[in-house]
N, C-alpha and C. Protein backbone atom coordinates (compact mmCIF):
# COMPACT_ATOMS: atom_id res chain seq x y z
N UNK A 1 1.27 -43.61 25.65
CA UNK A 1 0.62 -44.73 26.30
C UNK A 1 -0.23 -45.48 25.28
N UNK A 2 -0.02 -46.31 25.33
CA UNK A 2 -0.56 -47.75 24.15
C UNK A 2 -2.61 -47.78 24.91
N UNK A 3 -3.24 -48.18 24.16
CA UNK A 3 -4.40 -48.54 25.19
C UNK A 3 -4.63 -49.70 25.75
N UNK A 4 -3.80 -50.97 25.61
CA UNK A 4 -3.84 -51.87 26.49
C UNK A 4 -3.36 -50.98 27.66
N UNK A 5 -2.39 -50.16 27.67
CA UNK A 5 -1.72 -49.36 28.72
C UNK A 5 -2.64 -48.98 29.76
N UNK A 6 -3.61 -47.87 29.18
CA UNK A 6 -4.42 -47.49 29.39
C UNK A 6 -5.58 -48.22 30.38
N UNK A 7 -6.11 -49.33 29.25
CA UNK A 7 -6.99 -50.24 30.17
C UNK A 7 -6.14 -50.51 31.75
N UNK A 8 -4.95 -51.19 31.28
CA UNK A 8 -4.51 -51.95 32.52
C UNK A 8 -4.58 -50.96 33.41
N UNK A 9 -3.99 -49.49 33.67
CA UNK A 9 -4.20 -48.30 34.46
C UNK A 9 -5.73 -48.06 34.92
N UNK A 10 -6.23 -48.43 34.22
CA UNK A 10 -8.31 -48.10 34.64
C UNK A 10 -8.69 -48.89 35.41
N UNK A 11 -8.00 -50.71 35.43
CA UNK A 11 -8.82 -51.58 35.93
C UNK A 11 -8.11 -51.58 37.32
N UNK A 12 -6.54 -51.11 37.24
CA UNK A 12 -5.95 -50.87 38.44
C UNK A 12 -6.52 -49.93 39.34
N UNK A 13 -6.40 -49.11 39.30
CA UNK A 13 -7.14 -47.70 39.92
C UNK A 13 -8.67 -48.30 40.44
N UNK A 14 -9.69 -48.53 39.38
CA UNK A 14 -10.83 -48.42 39.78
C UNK A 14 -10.80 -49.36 40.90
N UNK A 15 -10.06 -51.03 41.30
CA UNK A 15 -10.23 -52.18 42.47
C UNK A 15 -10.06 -51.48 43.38
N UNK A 16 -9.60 -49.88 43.47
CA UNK A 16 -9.23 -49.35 44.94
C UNK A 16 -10.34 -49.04 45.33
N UNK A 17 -11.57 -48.82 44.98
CA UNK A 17 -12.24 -47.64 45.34
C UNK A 17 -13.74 -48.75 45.72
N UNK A 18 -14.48 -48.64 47.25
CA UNK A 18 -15.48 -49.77 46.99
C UNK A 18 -16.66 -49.09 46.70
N UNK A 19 -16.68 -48.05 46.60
CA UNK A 19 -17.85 -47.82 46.42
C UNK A 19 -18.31 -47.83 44.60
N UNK A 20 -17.71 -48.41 44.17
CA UNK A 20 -17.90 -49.07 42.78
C UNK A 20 -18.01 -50.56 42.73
N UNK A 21 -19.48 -50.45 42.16
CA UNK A 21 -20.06 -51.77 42.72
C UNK A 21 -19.95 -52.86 41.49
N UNK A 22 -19.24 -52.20 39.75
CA UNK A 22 -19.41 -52.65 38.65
C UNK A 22 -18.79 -52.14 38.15
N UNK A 23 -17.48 -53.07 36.66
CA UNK A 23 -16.78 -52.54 36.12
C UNK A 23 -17.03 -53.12 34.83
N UNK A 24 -17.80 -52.18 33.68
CA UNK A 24 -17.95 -53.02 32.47
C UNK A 24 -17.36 -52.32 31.48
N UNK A 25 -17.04 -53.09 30.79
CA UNK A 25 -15.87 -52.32 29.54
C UNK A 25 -16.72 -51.78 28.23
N UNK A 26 -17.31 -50.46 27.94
CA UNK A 26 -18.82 -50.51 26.95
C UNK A 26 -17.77 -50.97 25.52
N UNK A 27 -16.91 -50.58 25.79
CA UNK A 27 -16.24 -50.46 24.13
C UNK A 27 -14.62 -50.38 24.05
N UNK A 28 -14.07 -50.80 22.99
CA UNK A 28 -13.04 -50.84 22.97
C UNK A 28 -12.36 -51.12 21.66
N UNK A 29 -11.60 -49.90 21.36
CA UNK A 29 -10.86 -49.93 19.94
C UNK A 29 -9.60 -50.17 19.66
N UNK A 30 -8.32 -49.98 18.24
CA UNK A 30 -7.59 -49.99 18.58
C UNK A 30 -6.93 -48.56 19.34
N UNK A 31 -7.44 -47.93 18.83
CA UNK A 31 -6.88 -46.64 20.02
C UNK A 31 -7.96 -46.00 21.19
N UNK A 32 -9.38 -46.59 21.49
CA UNK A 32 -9.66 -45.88 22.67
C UNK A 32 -10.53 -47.15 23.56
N UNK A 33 -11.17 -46.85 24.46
CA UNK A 33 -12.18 -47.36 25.28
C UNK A 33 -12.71 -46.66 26.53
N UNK A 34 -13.71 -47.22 26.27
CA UNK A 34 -14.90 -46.04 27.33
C UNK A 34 -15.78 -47.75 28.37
N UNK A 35 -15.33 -47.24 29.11
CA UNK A 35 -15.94 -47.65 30.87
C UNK A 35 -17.25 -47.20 31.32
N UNK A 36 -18.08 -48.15 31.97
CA UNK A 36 -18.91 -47.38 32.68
C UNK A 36 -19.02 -48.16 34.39
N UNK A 37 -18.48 -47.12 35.11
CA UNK A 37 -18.36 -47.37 36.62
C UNK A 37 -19.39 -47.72 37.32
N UNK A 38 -20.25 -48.60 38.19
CA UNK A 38 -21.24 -48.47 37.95
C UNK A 38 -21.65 -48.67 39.87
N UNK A 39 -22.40 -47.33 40.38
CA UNK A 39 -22.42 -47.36 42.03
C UNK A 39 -23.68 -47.69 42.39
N UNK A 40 -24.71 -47.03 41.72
CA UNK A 40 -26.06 -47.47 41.97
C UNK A 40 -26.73 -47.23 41.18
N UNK A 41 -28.39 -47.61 40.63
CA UNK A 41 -28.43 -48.25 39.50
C UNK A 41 -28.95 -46.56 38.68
N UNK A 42 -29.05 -45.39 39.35
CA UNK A 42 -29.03 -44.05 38.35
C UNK A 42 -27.80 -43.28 38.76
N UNK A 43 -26.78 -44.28 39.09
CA UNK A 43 -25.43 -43.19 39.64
C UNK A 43 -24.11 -44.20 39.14
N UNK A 44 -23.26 -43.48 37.94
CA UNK A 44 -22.26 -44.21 37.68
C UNK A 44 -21.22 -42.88 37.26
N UNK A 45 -19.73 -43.75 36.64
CA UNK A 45 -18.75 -42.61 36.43
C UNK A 45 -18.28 -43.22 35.10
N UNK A 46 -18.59 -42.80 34.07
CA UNK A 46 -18.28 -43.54 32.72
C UNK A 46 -16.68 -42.73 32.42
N UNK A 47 -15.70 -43.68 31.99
CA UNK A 47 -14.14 -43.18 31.63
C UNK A 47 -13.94 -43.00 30.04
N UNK A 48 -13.49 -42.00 29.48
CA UNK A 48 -13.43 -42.14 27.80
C UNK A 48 -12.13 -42.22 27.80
N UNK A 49 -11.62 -43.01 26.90
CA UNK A 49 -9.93 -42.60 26.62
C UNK A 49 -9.92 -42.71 25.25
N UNK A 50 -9.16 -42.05 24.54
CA UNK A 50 -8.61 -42.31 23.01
C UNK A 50 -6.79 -41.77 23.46
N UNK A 51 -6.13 -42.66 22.88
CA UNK A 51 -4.87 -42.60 23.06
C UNK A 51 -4.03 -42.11 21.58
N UNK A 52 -5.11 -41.72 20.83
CA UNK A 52 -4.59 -41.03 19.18
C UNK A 52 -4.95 -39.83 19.59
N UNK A 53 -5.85 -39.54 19.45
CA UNK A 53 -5.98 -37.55 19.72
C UNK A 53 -5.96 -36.89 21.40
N UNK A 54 -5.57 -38.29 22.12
CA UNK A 54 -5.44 -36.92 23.27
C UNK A 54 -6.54 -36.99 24.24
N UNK A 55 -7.87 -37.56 23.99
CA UNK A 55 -9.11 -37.11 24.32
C UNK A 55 -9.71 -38.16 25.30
N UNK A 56 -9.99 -37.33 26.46
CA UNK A 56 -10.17 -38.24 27.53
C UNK A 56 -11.81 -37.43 28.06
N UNK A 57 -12.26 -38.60 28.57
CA UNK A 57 -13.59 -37.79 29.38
C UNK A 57 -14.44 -38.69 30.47
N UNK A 58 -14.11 -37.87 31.97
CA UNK A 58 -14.11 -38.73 33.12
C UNK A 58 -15.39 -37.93 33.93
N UNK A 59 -16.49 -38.85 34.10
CA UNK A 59 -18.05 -38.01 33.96
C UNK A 59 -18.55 -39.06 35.21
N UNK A 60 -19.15 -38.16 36.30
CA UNK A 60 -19.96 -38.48 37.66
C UNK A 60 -21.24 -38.60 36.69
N UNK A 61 -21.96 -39.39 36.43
CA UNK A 61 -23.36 -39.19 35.66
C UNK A 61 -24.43 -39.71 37.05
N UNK A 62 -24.98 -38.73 37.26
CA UNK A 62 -26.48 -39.10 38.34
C UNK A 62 -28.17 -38.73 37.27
N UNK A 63 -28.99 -39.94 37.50
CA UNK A 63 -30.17 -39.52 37.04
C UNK A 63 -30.01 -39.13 35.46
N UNK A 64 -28.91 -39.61 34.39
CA UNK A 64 -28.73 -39.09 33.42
C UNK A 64 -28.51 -37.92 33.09
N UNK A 65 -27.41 -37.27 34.13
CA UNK A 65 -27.34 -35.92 34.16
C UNK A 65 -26.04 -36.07 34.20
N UNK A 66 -24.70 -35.20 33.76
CA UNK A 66 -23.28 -34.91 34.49
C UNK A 66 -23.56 -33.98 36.01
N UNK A 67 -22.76 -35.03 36.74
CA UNK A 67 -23.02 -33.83 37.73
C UNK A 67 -21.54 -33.34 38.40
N UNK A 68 -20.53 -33.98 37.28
CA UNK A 68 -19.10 -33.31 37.70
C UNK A 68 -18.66 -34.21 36.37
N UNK A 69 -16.93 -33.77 36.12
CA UNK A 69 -16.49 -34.57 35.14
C UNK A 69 -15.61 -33.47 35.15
N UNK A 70 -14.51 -34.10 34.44
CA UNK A 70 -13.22 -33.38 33.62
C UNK A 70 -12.70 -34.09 32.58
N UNK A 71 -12.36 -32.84 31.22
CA UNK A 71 -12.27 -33.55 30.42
C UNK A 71 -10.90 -33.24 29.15
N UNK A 72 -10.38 -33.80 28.47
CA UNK A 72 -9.21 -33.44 27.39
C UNK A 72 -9.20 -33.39 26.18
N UNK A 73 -8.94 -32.48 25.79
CA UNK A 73 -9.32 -32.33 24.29
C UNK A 73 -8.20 -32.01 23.47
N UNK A 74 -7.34 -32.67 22.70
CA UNK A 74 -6.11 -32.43 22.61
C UNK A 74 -5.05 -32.29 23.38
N UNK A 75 -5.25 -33.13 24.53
CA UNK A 75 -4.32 -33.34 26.09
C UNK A 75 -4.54 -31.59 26.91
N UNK A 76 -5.28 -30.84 26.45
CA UNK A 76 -5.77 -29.65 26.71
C UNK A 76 -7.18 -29.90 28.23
N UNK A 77 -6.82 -30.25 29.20
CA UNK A 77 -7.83 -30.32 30.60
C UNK A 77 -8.76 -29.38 30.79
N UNK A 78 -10.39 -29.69 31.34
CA UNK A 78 -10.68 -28.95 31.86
C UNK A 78 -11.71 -29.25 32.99
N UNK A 79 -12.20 -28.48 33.57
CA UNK A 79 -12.65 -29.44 34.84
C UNK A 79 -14.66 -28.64 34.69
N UNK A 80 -15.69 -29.46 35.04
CA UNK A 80 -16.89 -29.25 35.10
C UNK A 80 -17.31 -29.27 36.82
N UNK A 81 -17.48 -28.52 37.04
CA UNK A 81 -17.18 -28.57 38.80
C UNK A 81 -19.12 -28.80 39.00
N UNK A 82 -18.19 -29.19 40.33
CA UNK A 82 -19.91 -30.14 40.57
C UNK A 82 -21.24 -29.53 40.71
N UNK A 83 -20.94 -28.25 41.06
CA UNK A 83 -22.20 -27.07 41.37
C UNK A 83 -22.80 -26.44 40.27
N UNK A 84 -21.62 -27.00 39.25
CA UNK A 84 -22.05 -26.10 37.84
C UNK A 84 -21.65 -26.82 36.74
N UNK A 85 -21.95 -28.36 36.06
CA UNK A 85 -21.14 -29.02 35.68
C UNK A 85 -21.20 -28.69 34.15
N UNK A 86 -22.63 -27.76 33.73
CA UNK A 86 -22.40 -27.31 32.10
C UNK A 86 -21.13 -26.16 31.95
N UNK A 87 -20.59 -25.73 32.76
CA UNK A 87 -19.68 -24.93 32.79
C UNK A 87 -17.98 -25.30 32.62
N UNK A 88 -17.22 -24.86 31.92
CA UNK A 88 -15.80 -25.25 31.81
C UNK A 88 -15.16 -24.67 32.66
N UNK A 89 -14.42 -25.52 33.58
CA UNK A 89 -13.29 -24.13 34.78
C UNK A 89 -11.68 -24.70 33.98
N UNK A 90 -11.45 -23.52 33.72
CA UNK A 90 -10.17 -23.87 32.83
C UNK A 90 -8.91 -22.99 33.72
N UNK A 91 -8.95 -22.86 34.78
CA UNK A 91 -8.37 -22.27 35.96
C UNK A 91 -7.07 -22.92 36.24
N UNK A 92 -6.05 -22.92 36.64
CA UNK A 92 -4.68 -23.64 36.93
C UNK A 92 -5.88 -25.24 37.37
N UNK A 93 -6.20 -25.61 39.11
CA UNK A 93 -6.67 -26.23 39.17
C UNK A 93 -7.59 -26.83 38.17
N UNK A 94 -8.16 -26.46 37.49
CA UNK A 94 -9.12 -27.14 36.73
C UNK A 94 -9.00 -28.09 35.54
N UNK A 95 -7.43 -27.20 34.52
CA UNK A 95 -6.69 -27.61 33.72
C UNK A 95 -5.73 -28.09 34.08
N UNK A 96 -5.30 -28.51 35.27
CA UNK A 96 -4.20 -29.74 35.45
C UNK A 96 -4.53 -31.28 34.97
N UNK A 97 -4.00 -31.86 34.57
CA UNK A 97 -4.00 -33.37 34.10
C UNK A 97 -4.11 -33.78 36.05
N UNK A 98 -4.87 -34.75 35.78
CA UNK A 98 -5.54 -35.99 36.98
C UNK A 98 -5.62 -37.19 36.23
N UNK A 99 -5.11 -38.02 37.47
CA UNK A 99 -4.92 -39.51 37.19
C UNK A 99 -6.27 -39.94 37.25
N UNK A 100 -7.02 -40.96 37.10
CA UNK A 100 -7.90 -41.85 37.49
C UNK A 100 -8.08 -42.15 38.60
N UNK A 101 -6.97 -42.61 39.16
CA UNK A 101 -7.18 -42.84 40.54
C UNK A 101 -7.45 -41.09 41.39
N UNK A 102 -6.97 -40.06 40.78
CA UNK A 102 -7.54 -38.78 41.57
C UNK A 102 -8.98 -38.69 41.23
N UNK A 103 -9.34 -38.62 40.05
CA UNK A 103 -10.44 -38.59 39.35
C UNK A 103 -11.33 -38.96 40.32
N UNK A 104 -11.17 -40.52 40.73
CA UNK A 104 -11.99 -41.15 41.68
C UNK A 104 -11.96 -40.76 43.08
N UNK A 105 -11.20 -40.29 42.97
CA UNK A 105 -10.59 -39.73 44.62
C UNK A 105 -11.62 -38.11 44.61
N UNK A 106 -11.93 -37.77 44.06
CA UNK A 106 -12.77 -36.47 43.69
C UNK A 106 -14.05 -36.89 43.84
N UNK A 107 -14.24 -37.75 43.19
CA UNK A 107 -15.99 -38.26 42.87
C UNK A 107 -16.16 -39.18 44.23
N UNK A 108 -15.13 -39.55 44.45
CA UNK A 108 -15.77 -40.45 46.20
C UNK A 108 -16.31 -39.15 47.13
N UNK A 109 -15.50 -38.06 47.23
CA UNK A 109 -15.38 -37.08 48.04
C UNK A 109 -16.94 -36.14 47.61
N UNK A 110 -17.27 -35.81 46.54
CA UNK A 110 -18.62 -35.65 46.12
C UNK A 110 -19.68 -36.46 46.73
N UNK A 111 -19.43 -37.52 46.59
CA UNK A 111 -20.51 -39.08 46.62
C UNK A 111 -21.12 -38.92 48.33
N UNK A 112 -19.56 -38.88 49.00
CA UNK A 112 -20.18 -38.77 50.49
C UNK A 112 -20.33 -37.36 51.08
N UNK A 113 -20.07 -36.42 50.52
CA UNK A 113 -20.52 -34.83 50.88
C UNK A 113 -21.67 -34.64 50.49
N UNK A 114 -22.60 -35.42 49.57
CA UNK A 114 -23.82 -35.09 49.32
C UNK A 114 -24.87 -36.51 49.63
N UNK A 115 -24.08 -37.42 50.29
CA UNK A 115 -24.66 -38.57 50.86
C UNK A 115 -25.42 -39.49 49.91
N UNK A 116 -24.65 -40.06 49.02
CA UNK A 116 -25.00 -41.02 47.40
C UNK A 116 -24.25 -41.76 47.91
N UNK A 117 -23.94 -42.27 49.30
CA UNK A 117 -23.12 -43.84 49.17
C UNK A 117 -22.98 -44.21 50.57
């Protein structure tokens, strides 16, 4: 996947979801770019992509904290689960590859189980 690829897949995905109130692009190279989602003004979901090494990192940030995220490190997944997000769950579930649009589909489901939206 090229990272125009990439982008176009991020900006698609994220118009689904309303409880994203802001879509700003922080950066952008020839091989990566990093997003920051933005829901309320100490609650966002910043997207990392690099499309040369593999390395992706998709982060619920509340209060300047992770409070969920999953991430790739050599196309290698792993998931920071929300109860425990300094922790790696490298479990079948945890290490499966997720789209963006699941990604978000995860963090909506967080957002309104703990009533942030």
């Amino acid at each position: 996947m090229t990272i125009e690829e990439r982008i176009q897949e991020i900006e698609r995905a994220v118009r689904r979801f309303t409880f994203i109130r802001s879509i700003v692009r922080v950066d952008e190279t020839r091989y990566s770019v990093k997003y920051r989602l933005g829901i309320d003004p100490d609650l966002f979901v910043q997207l990392y992509f690099n499309v040369q090494t593999g390395t992706a990192g998709l982060v619920l940030i509340h209060q300047g904290r992770r409070i969920y995220g999953r991430d790739s490190e050599n196309s290698h997944w792993h998931r920071h689960p929300y109860h425990d997000p300094d922790s790696h769950n490298e479990s079948p579930q945890g290490a499966r590859t997720v789209s963006i649009e699941e990604f978000l589909t995860e963090v909506q489901a967080i957002l309104v189980q703990e009533d942030l939206v």
